[in-house]
PDB file of N, CA and C in Angstrom:
ATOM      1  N   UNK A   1       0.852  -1.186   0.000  1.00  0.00           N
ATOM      2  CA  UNK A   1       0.000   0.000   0.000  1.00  0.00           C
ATOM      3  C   UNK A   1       0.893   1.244   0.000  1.00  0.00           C
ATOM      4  N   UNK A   2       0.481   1.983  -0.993  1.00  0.00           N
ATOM      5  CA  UNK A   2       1.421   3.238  -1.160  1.00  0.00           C
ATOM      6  C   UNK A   2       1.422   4.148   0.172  1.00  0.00           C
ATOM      7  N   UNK A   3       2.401   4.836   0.373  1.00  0.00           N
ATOM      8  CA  UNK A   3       2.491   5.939   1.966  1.00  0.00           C
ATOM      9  C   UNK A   3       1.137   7.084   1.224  1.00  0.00           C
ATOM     10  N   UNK A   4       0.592   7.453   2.191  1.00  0.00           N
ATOM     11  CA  UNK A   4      -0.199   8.948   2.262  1.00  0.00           C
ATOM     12  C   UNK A   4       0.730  10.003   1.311  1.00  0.00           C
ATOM     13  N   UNK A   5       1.810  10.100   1.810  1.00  0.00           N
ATOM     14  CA  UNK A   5       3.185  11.355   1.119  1.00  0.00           C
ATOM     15  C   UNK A   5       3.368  11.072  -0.451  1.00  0.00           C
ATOM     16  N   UNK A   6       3.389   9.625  -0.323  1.00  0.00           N
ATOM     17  CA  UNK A   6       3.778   8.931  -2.186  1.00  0.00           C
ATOM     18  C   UNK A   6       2.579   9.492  -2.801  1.00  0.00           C
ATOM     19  N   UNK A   7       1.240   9.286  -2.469  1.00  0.00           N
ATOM     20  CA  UNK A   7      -0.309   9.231  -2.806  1.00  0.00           C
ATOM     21  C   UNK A   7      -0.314  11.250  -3.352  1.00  0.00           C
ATOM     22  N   UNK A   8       0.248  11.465  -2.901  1.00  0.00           N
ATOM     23  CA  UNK A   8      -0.319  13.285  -2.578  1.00  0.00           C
ATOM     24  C   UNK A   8       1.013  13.490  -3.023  1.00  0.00           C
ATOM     25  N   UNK A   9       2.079  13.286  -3.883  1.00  0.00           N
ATOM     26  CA  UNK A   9       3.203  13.442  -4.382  1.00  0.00           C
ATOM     27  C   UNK A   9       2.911  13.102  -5.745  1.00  0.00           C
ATOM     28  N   UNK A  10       1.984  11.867  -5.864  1.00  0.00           N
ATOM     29  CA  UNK A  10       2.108  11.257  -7.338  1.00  0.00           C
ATOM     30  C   UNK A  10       0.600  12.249  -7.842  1.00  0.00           C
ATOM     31  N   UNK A  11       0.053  12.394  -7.387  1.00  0.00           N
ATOM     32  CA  UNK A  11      -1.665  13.733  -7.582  1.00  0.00           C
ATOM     33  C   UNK A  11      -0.986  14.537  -7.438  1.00  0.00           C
ATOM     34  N   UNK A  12      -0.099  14.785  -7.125  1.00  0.00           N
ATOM     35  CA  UNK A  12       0.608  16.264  -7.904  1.00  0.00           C
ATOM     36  C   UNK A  12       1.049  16.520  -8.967  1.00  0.00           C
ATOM     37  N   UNK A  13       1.755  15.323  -8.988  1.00  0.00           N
ATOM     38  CA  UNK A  13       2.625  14.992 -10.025  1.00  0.00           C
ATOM     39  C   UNK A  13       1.525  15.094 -11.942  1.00  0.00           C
ATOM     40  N   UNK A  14       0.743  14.282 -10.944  1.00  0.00           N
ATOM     41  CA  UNK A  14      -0.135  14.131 -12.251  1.00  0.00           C
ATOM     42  C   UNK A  14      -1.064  15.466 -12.644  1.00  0.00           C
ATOM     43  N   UNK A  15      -1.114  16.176 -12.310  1.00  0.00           N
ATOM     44  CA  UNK A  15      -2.247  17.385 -12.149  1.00  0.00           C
ATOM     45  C   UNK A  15      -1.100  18.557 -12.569  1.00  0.00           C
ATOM     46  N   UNK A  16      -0.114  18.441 -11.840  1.00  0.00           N
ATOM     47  CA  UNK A  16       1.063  19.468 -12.609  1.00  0.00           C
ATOM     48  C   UNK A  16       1.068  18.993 -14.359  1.00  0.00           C
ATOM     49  N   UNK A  17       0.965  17.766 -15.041  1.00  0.00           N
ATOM     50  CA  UNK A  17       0.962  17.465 -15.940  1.00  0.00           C
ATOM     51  C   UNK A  17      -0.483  17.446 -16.712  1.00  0.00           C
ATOM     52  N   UNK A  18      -1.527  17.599 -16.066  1.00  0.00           N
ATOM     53  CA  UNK A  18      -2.579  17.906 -16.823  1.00  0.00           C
ATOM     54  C   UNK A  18      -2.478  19.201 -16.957  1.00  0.00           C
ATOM     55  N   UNK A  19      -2.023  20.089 -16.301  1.00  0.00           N
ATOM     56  CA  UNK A  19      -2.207  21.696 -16.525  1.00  0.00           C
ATOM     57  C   UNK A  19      -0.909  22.416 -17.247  1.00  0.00           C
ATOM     58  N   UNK A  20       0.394  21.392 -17.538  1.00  0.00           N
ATOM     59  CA  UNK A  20       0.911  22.096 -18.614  1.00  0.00           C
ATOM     60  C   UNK A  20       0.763  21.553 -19.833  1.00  0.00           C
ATOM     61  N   UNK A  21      -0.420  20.408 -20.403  1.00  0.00           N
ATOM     62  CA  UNK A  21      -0.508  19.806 -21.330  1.00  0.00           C
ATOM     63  C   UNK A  21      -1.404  20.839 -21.928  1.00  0.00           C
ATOM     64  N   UNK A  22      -2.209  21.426 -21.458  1.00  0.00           N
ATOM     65  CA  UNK A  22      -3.521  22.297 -21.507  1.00  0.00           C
ATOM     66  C   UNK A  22      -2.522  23.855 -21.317  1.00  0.00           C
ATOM     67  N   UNK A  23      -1.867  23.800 -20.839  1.00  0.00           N
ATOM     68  CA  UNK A  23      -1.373  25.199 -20.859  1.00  0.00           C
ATOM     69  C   UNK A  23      -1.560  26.224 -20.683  1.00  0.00           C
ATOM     70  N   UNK A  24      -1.520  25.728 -18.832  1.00  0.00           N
ATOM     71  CA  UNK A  24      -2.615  26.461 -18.013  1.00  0.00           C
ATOM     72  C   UNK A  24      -1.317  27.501 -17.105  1.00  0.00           C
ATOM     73  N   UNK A  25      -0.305  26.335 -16.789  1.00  0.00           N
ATOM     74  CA  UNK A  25       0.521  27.078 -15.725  1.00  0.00           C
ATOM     75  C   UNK A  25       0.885  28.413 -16.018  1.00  0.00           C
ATOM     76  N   UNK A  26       0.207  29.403 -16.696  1.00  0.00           N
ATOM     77  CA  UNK A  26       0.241  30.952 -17.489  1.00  0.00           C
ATOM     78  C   UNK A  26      -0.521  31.573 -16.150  1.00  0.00           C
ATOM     79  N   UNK A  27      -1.723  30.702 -15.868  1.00  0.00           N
ATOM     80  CA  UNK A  27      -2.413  31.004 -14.984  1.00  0.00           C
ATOM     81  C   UNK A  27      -2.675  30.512 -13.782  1.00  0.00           C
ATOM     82  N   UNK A  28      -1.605  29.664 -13.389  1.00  0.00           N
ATOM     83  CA  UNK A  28      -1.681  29.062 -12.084  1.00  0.00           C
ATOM     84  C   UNK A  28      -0.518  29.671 -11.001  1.00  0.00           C
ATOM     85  N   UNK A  29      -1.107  31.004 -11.097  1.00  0.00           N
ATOM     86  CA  UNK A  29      -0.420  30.993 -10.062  1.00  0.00           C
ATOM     87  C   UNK A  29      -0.827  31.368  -8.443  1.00  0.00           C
ATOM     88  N   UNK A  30       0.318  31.724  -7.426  1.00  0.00           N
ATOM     89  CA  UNK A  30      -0.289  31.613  -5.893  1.00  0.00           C
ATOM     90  C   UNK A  30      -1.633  32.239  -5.624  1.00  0.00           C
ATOM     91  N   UNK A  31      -1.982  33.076  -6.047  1.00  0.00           N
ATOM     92  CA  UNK A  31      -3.136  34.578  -5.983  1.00  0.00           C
ATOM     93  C   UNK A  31      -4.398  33.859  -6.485  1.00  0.00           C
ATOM     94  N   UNK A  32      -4.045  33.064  -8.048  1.00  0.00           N
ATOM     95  CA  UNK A  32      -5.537  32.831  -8.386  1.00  0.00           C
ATOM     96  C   UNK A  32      -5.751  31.178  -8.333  1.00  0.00           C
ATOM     97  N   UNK A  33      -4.756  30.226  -7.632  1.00  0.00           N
ATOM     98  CA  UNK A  33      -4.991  29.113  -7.141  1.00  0.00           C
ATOM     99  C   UNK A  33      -5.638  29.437  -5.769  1.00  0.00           C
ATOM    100  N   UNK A  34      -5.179  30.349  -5.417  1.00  0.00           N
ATOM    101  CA  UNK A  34      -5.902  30.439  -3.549  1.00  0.00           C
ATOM    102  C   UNK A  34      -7.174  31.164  -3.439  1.00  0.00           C
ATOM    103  N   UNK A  35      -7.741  31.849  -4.527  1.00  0.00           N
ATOM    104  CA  UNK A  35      -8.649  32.378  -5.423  1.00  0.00           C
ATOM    105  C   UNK A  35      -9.522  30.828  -5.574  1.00  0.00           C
ATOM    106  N   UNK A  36      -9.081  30.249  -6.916  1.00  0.00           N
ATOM    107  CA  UNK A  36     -10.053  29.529  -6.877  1.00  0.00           C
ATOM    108  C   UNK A  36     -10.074  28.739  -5.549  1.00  0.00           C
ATOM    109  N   UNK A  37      -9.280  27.797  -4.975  1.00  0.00           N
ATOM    110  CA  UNK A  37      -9.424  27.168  -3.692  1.00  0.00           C
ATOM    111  C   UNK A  37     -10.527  27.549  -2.908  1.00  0.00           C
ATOM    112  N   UNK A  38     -10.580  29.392  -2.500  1.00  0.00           N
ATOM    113  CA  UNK A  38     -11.596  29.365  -1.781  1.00  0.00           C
ATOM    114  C   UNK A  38     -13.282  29.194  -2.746  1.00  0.00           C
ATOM    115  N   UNK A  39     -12.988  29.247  -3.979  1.00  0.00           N
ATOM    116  CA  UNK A  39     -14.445  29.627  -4.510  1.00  0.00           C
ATOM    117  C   UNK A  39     -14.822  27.498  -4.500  1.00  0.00           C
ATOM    118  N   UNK A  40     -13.877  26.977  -4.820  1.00  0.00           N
ATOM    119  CA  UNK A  40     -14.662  25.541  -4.607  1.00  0.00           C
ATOM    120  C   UNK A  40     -14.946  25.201  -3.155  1.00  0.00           C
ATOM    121  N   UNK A  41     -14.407  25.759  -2.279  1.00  0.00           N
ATOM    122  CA  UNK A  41     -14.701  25.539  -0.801  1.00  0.00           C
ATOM    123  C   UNK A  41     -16.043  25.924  -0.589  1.00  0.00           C
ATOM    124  N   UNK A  42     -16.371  26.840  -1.155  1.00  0.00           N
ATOM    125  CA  UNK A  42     -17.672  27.327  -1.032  1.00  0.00           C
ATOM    126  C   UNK A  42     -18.570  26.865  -1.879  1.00  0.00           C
ATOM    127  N   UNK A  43     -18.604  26.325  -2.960  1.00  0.00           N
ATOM    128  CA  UNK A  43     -19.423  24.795  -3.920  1.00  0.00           C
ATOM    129  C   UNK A  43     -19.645  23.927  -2.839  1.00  0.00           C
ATOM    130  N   UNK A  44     -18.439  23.626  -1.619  1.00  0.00           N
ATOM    131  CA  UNK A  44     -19.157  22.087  -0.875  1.00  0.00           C
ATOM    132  C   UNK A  44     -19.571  22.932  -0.098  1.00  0.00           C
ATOM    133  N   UNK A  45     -19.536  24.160   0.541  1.00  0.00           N
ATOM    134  CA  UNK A  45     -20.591  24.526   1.962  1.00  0.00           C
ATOM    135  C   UNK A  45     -22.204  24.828   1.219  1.00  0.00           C
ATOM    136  N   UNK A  46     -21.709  25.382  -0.256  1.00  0.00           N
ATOM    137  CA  UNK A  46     -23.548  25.382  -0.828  1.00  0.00           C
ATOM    138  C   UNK A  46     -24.317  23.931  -0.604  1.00  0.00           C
ATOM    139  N   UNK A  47     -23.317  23.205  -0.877  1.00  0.00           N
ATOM    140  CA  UNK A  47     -24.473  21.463  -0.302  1.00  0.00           C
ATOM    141  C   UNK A  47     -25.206  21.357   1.152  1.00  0.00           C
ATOM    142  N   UNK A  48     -24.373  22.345   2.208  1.00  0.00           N
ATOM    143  CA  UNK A  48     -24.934  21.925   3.047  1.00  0.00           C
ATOM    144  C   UNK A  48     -25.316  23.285   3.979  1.00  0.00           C
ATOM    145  N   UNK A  49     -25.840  24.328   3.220  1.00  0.00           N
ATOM    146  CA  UNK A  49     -26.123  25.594   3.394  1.00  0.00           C
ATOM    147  C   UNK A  49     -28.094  25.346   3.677  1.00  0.00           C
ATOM    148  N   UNK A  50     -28.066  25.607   5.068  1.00  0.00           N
ATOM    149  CA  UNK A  50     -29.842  25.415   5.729  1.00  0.00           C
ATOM    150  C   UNK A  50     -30.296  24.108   6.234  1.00  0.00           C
ATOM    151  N   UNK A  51     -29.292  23.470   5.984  1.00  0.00           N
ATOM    152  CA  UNK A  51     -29.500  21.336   6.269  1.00  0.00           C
ATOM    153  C   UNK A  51     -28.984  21.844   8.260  1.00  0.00           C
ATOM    154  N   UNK A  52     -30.128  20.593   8.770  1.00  0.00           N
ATOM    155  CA  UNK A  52     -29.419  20.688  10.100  1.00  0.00           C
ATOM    156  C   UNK A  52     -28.447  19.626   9.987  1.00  0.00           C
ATOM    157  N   UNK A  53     -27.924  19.907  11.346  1.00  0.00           N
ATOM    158  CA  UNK A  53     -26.565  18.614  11.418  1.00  0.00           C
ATOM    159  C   UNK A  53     -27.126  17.379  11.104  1.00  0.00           C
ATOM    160  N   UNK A  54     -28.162  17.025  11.401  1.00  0.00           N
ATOM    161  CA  UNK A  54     -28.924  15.739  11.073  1.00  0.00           C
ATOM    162  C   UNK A  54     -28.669  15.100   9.423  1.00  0.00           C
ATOM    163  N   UNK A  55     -29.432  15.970   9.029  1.00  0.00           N
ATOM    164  CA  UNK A  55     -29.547  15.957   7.494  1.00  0.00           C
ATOM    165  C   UNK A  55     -27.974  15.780   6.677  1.00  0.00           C
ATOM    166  N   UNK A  56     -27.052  17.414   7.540  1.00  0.00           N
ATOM    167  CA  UNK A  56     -25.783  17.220   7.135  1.00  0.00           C
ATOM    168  C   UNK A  56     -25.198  15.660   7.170  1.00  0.00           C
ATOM    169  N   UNK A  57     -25.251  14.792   7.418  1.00  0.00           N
ATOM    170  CA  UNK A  57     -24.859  13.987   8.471  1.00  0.00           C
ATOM    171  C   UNK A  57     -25.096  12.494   7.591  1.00  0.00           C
ATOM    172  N   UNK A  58     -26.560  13.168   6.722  1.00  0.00           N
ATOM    173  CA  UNK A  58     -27.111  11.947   6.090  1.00  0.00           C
ATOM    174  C   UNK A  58     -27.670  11.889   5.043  1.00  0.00           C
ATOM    175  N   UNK A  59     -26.679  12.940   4.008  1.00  0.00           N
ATOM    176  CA  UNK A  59     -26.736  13.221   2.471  1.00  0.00           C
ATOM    177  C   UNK A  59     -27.437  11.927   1.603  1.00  0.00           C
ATOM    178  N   UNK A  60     -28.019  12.367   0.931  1.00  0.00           N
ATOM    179  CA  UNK A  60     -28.924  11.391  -0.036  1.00  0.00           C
ATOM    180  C   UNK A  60     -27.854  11.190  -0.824  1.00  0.00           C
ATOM    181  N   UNK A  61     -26.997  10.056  -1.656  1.00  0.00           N
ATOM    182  CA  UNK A  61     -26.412   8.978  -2.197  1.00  0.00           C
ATOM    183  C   UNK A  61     -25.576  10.301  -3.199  1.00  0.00           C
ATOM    184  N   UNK A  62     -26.760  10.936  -4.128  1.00  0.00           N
ATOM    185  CA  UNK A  62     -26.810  11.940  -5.270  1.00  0.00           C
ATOM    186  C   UNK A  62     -25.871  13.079  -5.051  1.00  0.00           C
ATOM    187  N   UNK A  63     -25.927  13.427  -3.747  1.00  0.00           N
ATOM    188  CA  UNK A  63     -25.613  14.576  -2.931  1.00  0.00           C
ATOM    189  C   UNK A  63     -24.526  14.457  -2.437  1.00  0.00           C
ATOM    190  N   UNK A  64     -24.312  13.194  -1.867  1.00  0.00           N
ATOM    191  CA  UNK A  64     -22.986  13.086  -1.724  1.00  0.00           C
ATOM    192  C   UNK A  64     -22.148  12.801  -2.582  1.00  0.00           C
ATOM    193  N   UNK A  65     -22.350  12.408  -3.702  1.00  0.00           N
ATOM    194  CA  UNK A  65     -21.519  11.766  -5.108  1.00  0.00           C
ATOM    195  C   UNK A  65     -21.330  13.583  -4.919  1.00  0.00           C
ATOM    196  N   UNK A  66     -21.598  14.330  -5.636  1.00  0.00           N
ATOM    197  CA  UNK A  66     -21.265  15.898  -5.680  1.00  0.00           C
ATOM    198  C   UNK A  66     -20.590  16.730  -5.126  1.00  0.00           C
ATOM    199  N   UNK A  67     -21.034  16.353  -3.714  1.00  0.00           N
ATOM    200  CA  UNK A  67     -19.798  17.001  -2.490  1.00  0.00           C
ATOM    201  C   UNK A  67     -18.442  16.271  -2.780  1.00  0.00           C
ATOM    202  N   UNK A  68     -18.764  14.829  -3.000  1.00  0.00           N
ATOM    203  CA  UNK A  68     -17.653  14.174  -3.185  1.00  0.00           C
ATOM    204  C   UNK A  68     -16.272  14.963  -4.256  1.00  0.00           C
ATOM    205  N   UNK A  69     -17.015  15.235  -5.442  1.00  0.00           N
ATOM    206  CA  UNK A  69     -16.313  15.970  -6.277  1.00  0.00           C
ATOM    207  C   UNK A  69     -15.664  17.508  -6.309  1.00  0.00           C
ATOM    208  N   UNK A  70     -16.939  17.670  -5.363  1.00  0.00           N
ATOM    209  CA  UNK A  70     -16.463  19.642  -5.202  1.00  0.00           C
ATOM    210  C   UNK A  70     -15.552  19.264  -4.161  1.00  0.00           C
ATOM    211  N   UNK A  71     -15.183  18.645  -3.048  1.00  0.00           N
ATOM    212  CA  UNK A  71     -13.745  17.781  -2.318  1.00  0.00           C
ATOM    213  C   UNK A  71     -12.738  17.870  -3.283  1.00  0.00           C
ATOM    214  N   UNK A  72     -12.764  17.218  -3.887  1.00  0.00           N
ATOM    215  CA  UNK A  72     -11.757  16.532  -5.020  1.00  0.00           C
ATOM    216  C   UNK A  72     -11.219  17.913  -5.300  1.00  0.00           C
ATOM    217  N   UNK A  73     -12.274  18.948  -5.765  1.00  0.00           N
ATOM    218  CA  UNK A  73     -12.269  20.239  -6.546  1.00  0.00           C
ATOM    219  C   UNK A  73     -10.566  21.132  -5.580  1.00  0.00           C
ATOM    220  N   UNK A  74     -11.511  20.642  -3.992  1.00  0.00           N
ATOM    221  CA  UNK A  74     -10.565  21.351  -3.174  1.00  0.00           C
ATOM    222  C   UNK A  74      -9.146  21.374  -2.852  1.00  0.00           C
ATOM    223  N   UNK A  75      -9.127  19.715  -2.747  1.00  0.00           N
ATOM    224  CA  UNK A  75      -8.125  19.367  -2.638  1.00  0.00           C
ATOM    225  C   UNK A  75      -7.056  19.244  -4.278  1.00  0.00           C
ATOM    226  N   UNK A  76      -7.363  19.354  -5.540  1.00  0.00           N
ATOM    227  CA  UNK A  76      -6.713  19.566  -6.268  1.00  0.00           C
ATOM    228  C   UNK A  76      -6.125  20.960  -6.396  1.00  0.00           C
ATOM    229  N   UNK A  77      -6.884  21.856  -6.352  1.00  0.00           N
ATOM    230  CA  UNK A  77      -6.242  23.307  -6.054  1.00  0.00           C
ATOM    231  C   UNK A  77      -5.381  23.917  -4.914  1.00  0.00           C
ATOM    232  N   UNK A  78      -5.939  23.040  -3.816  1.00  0.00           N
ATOM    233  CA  UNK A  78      -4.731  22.876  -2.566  1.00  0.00           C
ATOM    234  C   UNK A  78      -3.617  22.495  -3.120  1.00  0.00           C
ATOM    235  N   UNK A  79      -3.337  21.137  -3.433  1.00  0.00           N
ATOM    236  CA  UNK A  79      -2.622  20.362  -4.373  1.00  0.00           C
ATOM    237  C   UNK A  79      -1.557  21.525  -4.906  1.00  0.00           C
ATOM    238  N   UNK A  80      -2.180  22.130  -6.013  1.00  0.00           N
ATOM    239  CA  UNK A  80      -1.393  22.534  -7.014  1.00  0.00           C
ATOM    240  C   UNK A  80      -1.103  23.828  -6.686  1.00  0.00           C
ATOM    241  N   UNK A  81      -1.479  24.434  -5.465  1.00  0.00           N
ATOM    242  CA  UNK A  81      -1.154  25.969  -4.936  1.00  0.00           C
ATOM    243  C   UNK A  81      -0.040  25.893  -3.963  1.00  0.00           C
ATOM    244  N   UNK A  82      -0.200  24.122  -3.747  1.00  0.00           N
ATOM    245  CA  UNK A  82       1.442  23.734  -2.496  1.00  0.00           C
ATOM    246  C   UNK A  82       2.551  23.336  -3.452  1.00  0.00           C
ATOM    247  N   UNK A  83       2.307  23.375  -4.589  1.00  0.00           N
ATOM    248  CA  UNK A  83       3.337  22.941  -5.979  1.00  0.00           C
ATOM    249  C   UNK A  83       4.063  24.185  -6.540  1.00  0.00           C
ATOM    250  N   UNK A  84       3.092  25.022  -6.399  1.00  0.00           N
ATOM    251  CA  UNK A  84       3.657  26.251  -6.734  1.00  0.00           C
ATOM    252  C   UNK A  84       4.531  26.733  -5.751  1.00  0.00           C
ATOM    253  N   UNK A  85       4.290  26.879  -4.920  1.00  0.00           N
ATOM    254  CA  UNK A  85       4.920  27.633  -3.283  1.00  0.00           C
ATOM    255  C   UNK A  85       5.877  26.486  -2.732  1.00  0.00           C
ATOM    256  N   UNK A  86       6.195  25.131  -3.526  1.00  0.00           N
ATOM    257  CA  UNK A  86       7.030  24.145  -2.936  1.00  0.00           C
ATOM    258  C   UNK A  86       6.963  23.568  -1.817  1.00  0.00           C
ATOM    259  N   UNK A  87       5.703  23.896  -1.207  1.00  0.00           N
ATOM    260  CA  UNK A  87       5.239  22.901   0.213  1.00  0.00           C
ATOM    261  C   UNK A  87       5.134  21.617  -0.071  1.00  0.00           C
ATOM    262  N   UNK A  88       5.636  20.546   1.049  1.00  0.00           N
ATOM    263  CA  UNK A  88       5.236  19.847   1.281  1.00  0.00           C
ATOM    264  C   UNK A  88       3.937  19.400   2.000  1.00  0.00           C
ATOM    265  N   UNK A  89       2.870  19.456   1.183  1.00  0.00           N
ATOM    266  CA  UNK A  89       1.917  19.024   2.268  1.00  0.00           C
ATOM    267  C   UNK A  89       1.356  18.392   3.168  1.00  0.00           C
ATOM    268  N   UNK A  90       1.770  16.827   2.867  1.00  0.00           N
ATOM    269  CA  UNK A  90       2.199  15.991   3.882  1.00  0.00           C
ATOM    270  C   UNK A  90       2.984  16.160   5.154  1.00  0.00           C
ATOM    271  N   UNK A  91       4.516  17.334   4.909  1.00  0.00           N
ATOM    272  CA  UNK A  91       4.512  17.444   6.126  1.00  0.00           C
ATOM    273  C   UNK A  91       4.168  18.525   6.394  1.00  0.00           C
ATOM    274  N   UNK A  92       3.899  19.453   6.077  1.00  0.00           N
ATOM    275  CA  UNK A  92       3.304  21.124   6.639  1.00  0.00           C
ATOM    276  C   UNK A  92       2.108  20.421   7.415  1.00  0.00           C
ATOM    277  N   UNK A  93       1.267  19.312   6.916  1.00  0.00           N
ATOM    278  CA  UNK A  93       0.059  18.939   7.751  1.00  0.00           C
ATOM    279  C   UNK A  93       0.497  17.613   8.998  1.00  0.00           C
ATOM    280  N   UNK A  94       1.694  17.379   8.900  1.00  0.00           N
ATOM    281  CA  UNK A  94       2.224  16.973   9.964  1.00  0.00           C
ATOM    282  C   UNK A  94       2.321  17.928  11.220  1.00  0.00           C
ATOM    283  N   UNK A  95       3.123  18.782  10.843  1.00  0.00           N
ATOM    284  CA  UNK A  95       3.577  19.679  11.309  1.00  0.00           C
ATOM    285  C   UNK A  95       2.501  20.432  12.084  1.00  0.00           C
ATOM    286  N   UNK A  96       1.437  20.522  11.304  1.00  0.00           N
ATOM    287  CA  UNK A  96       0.361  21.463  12.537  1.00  0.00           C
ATOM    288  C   UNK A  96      -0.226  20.719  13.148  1.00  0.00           C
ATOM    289  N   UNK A  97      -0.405  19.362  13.125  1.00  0.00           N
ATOM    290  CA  UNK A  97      -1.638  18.368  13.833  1.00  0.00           C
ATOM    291  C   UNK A  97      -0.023  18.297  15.065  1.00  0.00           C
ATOM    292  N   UNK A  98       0.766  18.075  14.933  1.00  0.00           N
ATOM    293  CA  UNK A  98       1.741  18.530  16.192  1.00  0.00           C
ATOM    294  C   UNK A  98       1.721  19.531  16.650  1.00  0.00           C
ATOM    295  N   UNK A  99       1.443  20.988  16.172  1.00  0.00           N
ATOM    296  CA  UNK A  99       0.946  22.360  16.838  1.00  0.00           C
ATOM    297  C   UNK A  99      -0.157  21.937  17.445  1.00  0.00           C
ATOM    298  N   UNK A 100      -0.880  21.816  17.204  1.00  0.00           N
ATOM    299  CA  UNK A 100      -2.139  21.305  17.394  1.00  0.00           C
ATOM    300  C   UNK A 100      -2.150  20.380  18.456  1.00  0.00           C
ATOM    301  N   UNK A 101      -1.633  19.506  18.567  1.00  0.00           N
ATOM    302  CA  UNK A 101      -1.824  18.744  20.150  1.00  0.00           C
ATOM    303  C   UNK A 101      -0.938  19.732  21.475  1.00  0.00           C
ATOM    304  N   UNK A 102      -0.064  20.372  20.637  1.00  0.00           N
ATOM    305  CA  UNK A 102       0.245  21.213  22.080  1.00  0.00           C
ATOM    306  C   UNK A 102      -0.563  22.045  22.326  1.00  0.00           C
ATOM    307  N   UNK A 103      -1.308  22.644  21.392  1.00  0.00           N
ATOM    308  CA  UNK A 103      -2.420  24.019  21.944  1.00  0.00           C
ATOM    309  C   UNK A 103      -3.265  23.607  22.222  1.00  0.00           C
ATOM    310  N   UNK A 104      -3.800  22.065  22.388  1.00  0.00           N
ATOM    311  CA  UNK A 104      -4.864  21.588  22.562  1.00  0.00           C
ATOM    312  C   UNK A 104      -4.880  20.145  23.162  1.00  0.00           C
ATOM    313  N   UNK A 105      -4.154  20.371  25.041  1.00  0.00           N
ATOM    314  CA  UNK A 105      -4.240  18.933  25.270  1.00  0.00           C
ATOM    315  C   UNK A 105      -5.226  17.862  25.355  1.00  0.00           C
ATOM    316  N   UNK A 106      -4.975  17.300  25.344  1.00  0.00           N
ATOM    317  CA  UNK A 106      -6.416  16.391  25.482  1.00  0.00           C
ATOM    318  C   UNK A 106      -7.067  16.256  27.114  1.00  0.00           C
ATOM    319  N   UNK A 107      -6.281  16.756  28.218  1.00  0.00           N
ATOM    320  CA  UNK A 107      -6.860  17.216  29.554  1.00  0.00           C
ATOM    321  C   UNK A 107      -7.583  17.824  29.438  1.00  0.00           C
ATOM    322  N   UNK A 108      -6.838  19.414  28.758  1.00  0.00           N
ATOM    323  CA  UNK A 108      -7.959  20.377  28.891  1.00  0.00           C
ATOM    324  C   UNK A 108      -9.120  20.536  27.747  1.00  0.00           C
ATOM    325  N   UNK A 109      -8.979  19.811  26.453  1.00  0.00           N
ATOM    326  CA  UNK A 109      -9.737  20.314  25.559  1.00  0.00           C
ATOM    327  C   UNK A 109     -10.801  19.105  25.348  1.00  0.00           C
ATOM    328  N   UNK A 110     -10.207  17.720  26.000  1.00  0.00           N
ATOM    329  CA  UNK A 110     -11.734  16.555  25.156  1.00  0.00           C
ATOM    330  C   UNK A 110     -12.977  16.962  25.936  1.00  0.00           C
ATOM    331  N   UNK A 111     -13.551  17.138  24.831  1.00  0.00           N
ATOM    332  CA  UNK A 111     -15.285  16.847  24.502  1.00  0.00           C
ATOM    333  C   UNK A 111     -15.495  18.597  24.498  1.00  0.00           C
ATOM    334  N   UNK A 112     -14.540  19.503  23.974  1.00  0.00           N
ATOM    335  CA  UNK A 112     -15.153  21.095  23.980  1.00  0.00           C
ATOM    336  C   UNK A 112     -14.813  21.402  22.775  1.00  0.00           C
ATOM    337  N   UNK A 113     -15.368  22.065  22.755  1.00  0.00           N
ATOM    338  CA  UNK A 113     -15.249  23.005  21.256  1.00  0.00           C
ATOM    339  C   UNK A 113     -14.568  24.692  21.632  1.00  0.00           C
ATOM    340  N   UNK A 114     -13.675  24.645  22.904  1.00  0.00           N
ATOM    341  CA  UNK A 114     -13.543  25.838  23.208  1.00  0.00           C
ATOM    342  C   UNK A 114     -12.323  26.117  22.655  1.00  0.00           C
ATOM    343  N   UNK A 115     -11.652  27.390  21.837  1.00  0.00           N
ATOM    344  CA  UNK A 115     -10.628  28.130  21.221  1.00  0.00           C
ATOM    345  C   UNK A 115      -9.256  27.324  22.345  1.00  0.00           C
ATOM    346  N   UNK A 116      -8.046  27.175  21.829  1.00  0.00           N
ATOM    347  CA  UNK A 116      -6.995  26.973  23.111  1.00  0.00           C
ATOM    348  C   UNK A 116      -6.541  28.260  23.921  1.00  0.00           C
ATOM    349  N   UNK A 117      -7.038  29.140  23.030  1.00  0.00           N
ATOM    350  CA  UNK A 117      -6.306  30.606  24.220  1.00  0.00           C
ATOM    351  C   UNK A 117      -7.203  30.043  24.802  1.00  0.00           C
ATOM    352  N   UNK A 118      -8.908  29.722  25.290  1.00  0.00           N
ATOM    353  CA  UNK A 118      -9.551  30.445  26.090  1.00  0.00           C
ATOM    354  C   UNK A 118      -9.850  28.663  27.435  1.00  0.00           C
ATOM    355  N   UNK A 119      -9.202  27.859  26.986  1.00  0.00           N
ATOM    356  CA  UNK A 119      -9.041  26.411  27.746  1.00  0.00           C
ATOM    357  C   UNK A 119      -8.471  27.013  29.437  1.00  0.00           C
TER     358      UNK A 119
END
């Protein structure tokens, strides 16, 4: 089974190569990848814009095939906006889920939803 890092190295790999086959990288750059990024982020919150958590929770088959894709949407432009800027994303997202357990021990923070300044 391929590593997570190989997986999100080789979808780069490949997506850097769909967009200079098409001859796009003219226009891919940091400003209007993080541009679009946020406009597909907001395609998957329209799916679940007035749904209670319930509903959120328990997308009809159709609905989720869609979100599924506007995902995809997200994470390819993530993808290719950490290609540009030379991040590793694998570990930059290492890296904060380790920020992240220090600002947020599990003493003071399981079962809250409260900010870590305010723990």
């Amino acid at each position: 089974m391929p590593r997570k890092t190989d997986t999100l190295r080789s979808l780069s790999a490949q997506l850097a190569r769909f967009a200079a086959a098409r001859d796009w990288d003219q226009f891919h750059n940091p400003k209007n990848l993080a541009m679009a990024l946020a406009g597909e982020a907001g395609e998957v919150l329209e799916h679940f814009q007035w749904l209670t958590p319930a509903e959120a929770a328990n997308l009809p088959a159709a609905t989720r095939a869609e979100v599924a894709l506007e995902c995809a949407d997200v994470l390819l432009f993530l993808l290719r906006l950490t290609d540009k800027l030379d991040i590793d994303l694998a570990a930059a997202a290492s890296k904060k889920l380790a920020l992240n357990a220090k600002k947020y021990p599990v003493a003071k923070s399981r079962g809250k939803a409260t900010k870590y300044d305010r723990l």
